[in-house]
C-alpha atoms as a PDB file:
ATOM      1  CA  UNK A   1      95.319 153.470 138.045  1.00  0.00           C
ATOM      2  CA  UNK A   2      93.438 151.244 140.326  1.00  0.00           C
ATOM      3  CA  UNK A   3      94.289 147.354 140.823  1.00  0.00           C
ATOM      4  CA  UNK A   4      91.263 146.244 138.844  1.00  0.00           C
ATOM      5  CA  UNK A   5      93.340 147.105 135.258  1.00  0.00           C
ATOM      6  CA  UNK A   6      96.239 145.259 136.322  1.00  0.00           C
ATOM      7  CA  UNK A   7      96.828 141.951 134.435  1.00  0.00           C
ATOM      8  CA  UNK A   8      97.489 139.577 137.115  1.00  0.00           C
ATOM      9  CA  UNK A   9      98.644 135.541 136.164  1.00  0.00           C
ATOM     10  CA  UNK A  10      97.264 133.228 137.989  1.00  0.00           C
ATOM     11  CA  UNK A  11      99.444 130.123 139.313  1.00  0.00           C
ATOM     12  CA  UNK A  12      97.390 127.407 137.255  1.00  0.00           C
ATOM     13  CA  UNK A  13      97.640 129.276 134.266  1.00  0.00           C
ATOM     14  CA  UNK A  14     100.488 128.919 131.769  1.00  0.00           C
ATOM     15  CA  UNK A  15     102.838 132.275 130.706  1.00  0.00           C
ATOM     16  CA  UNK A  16     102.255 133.260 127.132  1.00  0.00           C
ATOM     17  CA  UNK A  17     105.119 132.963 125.106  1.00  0.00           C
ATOM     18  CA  UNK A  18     105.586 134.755 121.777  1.00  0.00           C
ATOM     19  CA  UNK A  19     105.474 132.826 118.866  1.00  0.00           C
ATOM     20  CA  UNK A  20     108.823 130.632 117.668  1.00  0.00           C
ATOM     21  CA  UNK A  21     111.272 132.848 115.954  1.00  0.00           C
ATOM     22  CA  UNK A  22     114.224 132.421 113.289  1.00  0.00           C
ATOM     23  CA  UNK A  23     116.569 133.987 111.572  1.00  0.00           C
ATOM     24  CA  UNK A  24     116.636 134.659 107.714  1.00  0.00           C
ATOM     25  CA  UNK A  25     119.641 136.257 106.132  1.00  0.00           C
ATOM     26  CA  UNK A  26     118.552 138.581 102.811  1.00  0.00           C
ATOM     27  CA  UNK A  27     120.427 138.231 100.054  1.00  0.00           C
ATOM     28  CA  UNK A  28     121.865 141.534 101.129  1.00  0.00           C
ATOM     29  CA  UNK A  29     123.193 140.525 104.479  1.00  0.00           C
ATOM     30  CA  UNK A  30     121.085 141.911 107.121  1.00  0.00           C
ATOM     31  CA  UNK A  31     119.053 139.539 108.800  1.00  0.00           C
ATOM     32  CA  UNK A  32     115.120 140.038 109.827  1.00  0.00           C
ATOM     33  CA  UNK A  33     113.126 137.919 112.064  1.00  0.00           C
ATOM     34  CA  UNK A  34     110.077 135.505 110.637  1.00  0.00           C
ATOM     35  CA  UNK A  35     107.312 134.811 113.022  1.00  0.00           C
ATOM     36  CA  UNK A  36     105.670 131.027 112.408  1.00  0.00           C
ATOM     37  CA  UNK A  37     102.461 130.916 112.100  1.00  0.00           C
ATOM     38  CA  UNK A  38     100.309 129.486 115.235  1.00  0.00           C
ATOM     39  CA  UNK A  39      98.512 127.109 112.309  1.00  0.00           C
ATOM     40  CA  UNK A  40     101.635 126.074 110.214  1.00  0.00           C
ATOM     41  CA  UNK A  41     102.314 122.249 110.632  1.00  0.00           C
ATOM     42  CA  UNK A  42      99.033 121.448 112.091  1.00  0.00           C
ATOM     43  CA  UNK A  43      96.615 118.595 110.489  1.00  0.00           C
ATOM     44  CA  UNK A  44      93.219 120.104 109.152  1.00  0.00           C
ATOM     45  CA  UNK A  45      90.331 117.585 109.191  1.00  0.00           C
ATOM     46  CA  UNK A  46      87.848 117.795 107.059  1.00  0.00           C
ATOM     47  CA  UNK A  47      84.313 118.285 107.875  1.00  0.00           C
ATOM     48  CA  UNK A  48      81.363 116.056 107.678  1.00  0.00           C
ATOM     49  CA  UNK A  49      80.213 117.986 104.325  1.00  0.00           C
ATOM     50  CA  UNK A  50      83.443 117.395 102.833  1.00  0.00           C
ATOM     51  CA  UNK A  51      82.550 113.425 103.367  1.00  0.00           C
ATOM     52  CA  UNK A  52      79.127 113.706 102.284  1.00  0.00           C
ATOM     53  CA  UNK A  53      80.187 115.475  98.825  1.00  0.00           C
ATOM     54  CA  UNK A  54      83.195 112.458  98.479  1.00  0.00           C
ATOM     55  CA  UNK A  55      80.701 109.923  99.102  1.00  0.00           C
ATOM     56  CA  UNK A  56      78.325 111.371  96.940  1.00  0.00           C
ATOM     57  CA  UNK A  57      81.376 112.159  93.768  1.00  0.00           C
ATOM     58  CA  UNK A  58      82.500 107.850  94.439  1.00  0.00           C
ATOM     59  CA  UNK A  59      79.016 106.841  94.268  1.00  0.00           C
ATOM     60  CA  UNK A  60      78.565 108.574  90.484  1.00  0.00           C
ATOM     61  CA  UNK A  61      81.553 107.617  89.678  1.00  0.00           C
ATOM     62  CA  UNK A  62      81.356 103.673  90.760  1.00  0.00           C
ATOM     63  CA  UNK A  63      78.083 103.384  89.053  1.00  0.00           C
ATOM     64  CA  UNK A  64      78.811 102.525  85.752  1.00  0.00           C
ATOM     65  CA  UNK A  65      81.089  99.777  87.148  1.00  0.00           C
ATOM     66  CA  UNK A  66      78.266  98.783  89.150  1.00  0.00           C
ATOM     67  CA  UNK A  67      75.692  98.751  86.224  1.00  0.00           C
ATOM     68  CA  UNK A  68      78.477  96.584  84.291  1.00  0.00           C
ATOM     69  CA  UNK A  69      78.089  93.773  86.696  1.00  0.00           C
ATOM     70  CA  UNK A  70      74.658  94.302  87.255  1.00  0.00           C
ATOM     71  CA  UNK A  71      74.182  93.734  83.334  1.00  0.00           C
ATOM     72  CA  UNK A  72      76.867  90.977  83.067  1.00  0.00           C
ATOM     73  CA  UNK A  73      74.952  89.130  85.460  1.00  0.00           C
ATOM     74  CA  UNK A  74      71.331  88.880  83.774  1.00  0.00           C
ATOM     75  CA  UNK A  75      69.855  87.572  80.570  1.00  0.00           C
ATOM     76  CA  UNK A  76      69.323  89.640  77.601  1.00  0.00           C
ATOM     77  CA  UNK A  77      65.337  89.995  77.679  1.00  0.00           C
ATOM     78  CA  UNK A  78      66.201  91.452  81.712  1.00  0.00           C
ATOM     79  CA  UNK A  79      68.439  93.802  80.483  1.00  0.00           C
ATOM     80  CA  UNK A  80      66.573  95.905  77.842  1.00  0.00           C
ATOM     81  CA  UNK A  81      63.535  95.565  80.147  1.00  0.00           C
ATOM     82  CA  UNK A  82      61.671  98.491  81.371  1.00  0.00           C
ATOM     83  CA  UNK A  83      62.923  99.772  83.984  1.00  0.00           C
ATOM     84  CA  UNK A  84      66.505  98.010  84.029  1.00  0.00           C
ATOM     85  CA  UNK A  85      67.903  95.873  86.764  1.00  0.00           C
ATOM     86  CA  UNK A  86      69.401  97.307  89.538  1.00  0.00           C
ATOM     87  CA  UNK A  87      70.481  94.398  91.262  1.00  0.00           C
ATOM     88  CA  UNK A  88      72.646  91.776  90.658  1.00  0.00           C
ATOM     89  CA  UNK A  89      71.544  88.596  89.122  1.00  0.00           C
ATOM     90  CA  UNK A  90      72.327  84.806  89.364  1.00  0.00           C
ATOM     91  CA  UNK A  91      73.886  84.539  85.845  1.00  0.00           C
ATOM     92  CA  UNK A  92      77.308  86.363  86.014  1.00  0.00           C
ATOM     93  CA  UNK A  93      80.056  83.285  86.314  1.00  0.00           C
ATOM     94  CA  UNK A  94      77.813  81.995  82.932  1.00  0.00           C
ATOM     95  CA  UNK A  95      78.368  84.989  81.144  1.00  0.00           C
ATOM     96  CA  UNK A  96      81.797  85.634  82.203  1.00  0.00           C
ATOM     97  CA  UNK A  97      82.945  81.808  81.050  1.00  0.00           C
ATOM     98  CA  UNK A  98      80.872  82.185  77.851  1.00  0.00           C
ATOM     99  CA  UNK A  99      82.303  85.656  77.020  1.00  0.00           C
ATOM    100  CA  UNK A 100      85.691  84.649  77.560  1.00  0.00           C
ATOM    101  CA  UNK A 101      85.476  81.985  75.134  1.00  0.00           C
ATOM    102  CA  UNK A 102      83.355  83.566  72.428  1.00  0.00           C
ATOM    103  CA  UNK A 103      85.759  86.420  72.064  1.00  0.00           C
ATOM    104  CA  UNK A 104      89.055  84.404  72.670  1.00  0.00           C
ATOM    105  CA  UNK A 105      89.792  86.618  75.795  1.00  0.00           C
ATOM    106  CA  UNK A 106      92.484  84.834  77.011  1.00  0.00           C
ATOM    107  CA  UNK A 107      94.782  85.368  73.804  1.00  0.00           C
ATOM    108  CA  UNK A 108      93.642  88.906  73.654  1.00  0.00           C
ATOM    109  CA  UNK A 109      94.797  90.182  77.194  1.00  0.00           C
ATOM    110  CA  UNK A 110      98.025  88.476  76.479  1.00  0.00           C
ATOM    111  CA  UNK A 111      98.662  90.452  73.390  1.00  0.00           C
ATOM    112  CA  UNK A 112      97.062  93.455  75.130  1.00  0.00           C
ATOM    113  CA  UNK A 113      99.170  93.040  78.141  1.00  0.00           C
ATOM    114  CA  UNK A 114     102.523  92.489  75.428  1.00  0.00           C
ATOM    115  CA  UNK A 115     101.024  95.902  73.830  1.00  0.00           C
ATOM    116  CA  UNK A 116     100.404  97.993  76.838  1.00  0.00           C
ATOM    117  CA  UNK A 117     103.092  97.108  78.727  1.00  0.00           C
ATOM    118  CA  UNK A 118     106.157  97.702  75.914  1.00  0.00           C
ATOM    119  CA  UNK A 119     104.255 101.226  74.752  1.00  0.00           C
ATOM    120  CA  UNK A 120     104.386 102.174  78.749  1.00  0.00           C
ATOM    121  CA  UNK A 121     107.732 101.268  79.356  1.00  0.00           C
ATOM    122  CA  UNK A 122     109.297 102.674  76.309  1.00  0.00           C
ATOM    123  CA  UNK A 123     107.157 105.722  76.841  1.00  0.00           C
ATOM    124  CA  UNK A 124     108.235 106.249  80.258  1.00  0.00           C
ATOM    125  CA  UNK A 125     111.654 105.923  79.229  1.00  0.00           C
ATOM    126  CA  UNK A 126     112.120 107.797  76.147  1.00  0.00           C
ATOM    127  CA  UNK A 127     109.714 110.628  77.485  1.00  0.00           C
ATOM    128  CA  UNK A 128     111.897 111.439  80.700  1.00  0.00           C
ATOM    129  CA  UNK A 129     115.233 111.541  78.693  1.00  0.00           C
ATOM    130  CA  UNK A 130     113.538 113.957  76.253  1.00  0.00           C
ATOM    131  CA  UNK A 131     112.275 116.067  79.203  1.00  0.00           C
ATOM    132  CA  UNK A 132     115.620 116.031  80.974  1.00  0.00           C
ATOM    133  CA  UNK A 133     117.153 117.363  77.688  1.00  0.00           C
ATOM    134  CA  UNK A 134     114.922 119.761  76.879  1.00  0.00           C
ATOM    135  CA  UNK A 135     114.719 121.198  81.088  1.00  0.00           C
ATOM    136  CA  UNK A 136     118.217 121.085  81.565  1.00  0.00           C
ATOM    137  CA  UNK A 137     120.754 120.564  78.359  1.00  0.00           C
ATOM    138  CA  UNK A 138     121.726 123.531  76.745  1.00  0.00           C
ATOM    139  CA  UNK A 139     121.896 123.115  72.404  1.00  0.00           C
ATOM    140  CA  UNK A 140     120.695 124.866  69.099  1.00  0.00           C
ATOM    141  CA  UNK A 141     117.530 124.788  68.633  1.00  0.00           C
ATOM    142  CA  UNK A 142     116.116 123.644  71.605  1.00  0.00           C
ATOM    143  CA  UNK A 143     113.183 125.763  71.741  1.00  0.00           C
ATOM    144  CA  UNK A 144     112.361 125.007  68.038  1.00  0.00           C
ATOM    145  CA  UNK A 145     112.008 121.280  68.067  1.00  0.00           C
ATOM    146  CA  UNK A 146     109.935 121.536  71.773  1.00  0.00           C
ATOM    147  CA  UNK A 147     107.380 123.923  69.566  1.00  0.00           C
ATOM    148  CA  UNK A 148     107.811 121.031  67.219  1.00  0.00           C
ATOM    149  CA  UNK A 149     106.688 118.114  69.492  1.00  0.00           C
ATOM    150  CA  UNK A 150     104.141 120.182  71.169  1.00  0.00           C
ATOM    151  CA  UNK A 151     102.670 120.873  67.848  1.00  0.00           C
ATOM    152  CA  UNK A 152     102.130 117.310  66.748  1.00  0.00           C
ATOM    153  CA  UNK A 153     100.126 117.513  69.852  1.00  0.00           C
ATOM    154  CA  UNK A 154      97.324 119.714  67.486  1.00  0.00           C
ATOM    155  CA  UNK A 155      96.996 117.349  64.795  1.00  0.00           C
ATOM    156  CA  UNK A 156      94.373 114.469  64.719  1.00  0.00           C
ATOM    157  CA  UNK A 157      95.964 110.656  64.675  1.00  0.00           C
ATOM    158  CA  UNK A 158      93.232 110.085  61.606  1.00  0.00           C
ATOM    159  CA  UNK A 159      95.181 112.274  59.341  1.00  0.00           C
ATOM    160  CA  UNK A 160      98.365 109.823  59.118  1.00  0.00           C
ATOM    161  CA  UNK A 161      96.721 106.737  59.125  1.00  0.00           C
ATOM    162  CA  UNK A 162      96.715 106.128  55.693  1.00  0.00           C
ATOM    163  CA  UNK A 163     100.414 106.315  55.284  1.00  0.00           C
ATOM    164  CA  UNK A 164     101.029 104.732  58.873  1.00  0.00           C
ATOM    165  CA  UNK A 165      99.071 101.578  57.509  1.00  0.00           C
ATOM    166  CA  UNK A 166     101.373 101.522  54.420  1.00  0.00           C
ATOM    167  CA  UNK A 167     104.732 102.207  56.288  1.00  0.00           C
ATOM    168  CA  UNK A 168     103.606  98.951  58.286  1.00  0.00           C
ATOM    169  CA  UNK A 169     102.497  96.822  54.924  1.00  0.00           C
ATOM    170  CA  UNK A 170     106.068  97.481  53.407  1.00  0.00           C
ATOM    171  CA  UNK A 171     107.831  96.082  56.985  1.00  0.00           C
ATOM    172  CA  UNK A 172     105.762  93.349  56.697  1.00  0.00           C
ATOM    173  CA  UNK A 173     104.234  93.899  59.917  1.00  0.00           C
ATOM    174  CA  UNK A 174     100.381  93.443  58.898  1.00  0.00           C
ATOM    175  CA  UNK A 175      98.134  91.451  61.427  1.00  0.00           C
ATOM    176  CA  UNK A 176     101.384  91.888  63.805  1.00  0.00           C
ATOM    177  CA  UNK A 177     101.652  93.469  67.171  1.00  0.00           C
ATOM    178  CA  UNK A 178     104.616  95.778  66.360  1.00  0.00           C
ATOM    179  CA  UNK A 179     102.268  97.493  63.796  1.00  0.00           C
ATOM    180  CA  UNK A 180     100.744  98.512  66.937  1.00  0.00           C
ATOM    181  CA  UNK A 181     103.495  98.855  69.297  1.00  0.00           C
ATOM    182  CA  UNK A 182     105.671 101.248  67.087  1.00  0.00           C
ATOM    183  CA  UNK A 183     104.096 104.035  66.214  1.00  0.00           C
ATOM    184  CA  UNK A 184     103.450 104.854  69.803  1.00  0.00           C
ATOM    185  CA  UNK A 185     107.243 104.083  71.326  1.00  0.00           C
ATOM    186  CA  UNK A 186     106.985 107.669  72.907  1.00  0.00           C
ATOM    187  CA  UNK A 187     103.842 110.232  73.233  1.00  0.00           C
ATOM    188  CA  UNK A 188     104.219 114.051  72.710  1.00  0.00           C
ATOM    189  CA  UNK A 189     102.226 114.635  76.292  1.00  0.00           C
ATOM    190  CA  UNK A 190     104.693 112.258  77.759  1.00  0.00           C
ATOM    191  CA  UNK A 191     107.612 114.104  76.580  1.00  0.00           C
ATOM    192  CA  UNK A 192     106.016 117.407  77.757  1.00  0.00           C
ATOM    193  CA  UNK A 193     104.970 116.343  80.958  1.00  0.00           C
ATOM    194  CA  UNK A 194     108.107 114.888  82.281  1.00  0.00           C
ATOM    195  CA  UNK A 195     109.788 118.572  80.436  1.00  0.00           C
ATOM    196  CA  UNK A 196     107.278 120.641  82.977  1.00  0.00           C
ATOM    197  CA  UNK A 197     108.793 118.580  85.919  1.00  0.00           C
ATOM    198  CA  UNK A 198     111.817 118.252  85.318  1.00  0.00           C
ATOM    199  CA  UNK A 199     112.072 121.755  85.269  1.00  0.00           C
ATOM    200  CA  UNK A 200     110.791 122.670  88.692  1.00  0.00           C
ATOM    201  CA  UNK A 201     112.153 119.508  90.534  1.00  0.00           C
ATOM    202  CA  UNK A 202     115.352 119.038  88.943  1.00  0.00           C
ATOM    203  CA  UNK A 203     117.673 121.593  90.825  1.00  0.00           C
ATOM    204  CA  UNK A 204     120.374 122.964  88.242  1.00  0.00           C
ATOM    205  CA  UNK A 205     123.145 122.780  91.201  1.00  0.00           C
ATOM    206  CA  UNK A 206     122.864 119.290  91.320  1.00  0.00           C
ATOM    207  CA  UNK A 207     123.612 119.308  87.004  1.00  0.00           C
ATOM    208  CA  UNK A 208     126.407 121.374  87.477  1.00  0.00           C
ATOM    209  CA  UNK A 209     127.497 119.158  90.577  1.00  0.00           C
ATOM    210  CA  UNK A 210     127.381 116.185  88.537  1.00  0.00           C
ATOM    211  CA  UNK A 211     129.454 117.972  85.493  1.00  0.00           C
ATOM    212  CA  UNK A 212     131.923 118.880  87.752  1.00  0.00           C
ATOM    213  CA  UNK A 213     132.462 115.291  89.217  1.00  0.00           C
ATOM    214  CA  UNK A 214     132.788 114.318  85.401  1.00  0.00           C
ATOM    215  CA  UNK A 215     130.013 112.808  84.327  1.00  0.00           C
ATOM    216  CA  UNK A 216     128.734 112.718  81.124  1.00  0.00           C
ATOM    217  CA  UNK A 217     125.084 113.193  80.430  1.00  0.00           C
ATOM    218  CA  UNK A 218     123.530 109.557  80.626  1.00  0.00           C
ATOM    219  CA  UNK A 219     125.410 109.234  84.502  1.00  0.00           C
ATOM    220  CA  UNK A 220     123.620 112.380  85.381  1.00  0.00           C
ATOM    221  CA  UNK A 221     120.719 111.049  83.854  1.00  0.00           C
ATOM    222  CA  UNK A 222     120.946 107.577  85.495  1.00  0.00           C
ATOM    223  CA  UNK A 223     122.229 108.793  89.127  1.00  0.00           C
ATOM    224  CA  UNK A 224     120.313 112.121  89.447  1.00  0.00           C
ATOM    225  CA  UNK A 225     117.330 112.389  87.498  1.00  0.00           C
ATOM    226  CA  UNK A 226     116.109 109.034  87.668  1.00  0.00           C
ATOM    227  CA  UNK A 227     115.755 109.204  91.501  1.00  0.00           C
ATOM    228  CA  UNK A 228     114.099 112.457  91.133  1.00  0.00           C
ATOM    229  CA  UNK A 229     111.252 111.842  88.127  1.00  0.00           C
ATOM    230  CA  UNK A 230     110.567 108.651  89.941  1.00  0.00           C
ATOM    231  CA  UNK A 231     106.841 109.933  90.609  1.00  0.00           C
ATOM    232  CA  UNK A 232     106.101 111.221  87.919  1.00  0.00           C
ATOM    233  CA  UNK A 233     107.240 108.572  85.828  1.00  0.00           C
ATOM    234  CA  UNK A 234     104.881 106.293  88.030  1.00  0.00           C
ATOM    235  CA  UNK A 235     102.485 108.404  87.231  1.00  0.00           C
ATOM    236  CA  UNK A 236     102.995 108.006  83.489  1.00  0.00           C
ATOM    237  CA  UNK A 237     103.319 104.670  83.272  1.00  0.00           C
ATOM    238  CA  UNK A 238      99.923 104.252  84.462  1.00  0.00           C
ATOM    239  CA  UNK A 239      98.076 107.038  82.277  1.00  0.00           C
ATOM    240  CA  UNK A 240      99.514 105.128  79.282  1.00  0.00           C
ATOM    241  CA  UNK A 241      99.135 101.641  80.218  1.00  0.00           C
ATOM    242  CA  UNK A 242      95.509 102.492  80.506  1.00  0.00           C
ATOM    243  CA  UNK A 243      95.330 104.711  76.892  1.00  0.00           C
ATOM    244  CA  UNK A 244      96.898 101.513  74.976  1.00  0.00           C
ATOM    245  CA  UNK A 245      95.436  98.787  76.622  1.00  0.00           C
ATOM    246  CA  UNK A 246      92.310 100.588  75.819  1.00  0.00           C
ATOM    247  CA  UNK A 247      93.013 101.902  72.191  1.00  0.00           C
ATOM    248  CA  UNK A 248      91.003 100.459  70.017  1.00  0.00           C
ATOM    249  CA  UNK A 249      91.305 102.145  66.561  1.00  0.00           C
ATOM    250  CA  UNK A 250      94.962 101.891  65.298  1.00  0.00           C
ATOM    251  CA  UNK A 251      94.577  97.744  66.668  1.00  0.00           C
ATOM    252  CA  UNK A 252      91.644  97.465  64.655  1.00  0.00           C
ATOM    253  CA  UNK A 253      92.835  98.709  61.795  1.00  0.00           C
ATOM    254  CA  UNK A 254      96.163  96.553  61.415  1.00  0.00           C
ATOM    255  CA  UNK A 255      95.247  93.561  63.548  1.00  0.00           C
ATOM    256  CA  UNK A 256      92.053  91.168  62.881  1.00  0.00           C
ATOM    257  CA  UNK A 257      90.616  88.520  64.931  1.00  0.00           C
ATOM    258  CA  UNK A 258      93.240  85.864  65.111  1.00  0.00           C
ATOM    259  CA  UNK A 259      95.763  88.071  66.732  1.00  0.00           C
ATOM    260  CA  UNK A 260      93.574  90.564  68.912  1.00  0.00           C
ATOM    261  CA  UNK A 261      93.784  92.757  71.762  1.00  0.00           C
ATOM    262  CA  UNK A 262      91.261  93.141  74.105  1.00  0.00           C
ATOM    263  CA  UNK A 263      89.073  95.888  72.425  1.00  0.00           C
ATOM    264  CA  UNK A 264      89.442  94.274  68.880  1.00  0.00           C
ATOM    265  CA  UNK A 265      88.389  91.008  70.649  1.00  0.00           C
ATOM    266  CA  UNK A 266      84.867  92.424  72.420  1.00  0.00           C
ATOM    267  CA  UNK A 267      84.213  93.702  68.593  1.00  0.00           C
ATOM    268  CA  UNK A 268      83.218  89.539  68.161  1.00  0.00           C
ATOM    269  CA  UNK A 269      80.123  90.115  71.043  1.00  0.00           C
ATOM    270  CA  UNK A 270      78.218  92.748  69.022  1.00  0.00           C
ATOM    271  CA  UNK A 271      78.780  90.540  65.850  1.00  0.00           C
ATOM    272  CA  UNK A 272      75.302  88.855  64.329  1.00  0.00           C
ATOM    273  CA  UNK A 273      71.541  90.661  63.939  1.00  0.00           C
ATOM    274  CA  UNK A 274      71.012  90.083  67.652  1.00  0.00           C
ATOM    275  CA  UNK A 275      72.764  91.881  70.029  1.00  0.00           C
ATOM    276  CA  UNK A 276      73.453  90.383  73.525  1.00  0.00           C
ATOM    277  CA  UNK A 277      73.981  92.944  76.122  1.00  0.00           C
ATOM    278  CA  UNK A 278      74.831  91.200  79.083  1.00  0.00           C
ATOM    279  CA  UNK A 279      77.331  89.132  76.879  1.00  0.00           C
ATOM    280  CA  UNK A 280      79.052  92.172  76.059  1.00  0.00           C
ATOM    281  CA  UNK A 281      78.991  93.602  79.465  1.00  0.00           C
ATOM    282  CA  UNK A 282      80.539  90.755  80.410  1.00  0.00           C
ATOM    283  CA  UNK A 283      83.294  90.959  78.388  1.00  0.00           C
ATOM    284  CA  UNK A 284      83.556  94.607  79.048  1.00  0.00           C
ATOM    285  CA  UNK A 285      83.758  93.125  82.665  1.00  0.00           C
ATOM    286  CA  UNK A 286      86.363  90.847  81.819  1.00  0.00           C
ATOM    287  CA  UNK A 287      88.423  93.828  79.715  1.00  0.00           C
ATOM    288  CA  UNK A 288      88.378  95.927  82.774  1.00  0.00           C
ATOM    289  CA  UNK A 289      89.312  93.698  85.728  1.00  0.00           C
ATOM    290  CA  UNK A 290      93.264  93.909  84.979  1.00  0.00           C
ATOM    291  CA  UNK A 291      93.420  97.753  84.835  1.00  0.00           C
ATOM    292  CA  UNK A 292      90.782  97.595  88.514  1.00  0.00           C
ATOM    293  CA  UNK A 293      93.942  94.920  89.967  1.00  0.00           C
ATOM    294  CA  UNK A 294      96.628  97.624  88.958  1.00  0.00           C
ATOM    295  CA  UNK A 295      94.953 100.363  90.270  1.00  0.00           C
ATOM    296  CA  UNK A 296      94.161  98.543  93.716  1.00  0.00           C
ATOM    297  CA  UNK A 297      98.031  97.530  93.867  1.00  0.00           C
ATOM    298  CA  UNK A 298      99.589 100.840  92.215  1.00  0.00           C
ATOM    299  CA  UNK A 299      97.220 103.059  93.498  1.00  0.00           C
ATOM    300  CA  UNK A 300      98.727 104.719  95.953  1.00  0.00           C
ATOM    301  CA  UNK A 301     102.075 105.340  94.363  1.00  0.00           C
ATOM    302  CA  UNK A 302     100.225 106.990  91.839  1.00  0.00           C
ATOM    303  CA  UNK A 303      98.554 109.308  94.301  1.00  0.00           C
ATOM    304  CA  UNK A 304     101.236 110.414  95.913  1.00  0.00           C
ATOM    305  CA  UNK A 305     103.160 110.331  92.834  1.00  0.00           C
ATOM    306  CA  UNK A 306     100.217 113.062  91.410  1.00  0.00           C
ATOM    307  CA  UNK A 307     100.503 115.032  95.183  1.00  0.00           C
ATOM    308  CA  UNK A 308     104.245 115.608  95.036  1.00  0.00           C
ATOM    309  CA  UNK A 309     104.122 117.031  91.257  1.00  0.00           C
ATOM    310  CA  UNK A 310     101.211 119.411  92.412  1.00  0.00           C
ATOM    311  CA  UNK A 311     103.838 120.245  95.639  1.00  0.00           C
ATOM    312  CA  UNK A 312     106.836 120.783  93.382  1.00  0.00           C
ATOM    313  CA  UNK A 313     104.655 122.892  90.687  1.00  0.00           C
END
């Protein structure tokens, strides 16, 4: 063998060293050696296709925003020109004022935000103990009423409007807000949602922990799943606050237009034989702007609530 086909280390260059070791211990007892991989805790970038296809997904999907405003700030004869607008124009503070006073905005995102934000809370709330007792709690016929709620999943809200409306009439709650706020205390998805999680991130150690200590089920509740759901409850406060303060059909049903909410309201834009557009973009405008401020200031809660239940699933 000559000396050609010997290895030989230089000075300047560094000794290779096998990769970092530990020890795992089988359930069996005898212990094996994992190897970590060279990549494992190491940032990945993404490439500049990657930010071409984002750019190109936030551009679709900030248009229709953008062609609100565009619309909300033009005349009527502009907008249903040929071809439309595609930049802004000088009249949007005009049709912002006169849209907020034509449709009595200001009393209508009160009631909406009164709506919205009771249906979200008491969703959140009655959702996650639900989910807690049917992940965790042990009782007959569990499994029977979860089939249950996930059923009433299948059927169309149309079907029990009828008696809904007349369940409301007898309580005297026509034209009222809790005809709206009632029948949607807690969702079916909700309840189902928080179940899924609950499930995978709720350890049943800790359960047991808890009934050893002696607490009852509402402590355990209160000190150990409340801390844990946190995210995902985030995350469904938002996805209902959004579906109720944009409902439209149950509101327009029991309310009318001296106690709106904000979809019943923009109803009073398209009313008449002439139909102003950029008045009712404006409004639309107008109806959107709170749910744009929550998602600047909540926004990335709710991403990284959305990242740790993909993690824990």
């Amino acid at each position: 063998m000559t000396t050609d086909s010997i290895p030989v280390r230089t000075a300047d260059a560094p000794p290779r060293t096998a990769p970092k070791a530990r020890r795992y211990t089988a359930p069996g007892g005898q212990g094996r050696r994992l190897f970590r991989h060279p990549g494992a805790g190491r940032q990945h970038h993404a490439g500049p296709v990657a930010y071409i296809l984002l750019g190109i997904a936030a551009l679709f999907s900030l248009f229709p925003l953008y062609w609100t405003m565009v619309a909300a700030s033009t005349d009527n004869t502009r907008v249903t020109q040929t071809p439309p607008p595609f930049l802004p124009g000088p009249h949007l503070l005009d049709n912002l004022a006169k849209a907020w006073q034509d449709a009595a905005l200001g009393k209508a995102m009160l009631n909406s935000l009164i709506v919205a934000g009771v249906i979200s809370l008491s969703t959140v709330l009655f959702a996650t103990l639900a989910g807690f007792a049917f992940a965790k709690l042990r009782f007959k016929g569990r499994n029977i009423l979860l089939m249950l709620v996930i059923g009433t999943m299948m059927l169309p809200p149309q079907l029990g409007v009828v008696p809904l409306f007349m369940m409301m009439a007898e309580l005297g709650w026509g034209q009222k807000l809790p005809a709206v706020i009632f029948p949607t205390l807690v969702s079916a998805v909700g309840v189902f949602f928080m179940r899924q999680y609950l499930t995978e991130a709720l350890p049943d150690e800790l359960v047991e922990a808890g009934r050893v200590d002696g607490a009852h089920s509402l402590r355990i509740f209160w000190s150990i799943v409340l801390p844990i759901a946190r995210a995902p409850m985030a995350v469904l406060f938002m996805i209902t606050f959004v579906h109720a303060w944009n409902d439209f059909f149950w509101p327009f049903i029991v309310l009318d237009m001296t106690n709106p909410t904000v979809p019943v309201a923009l109803t009073q834009l398209s009313a008449g034989y002439v139909r102003d557009q950029s008045l009712i973009m404006a409004g639309a405008l107008l109806g959107t702007l709170p749910l744009l401020v929550m998602f600047v200031v909540f926004g990335r809660q709710i991403v990284g609530g959305i990242m740790q239940g993909a993690v824990k699933g």
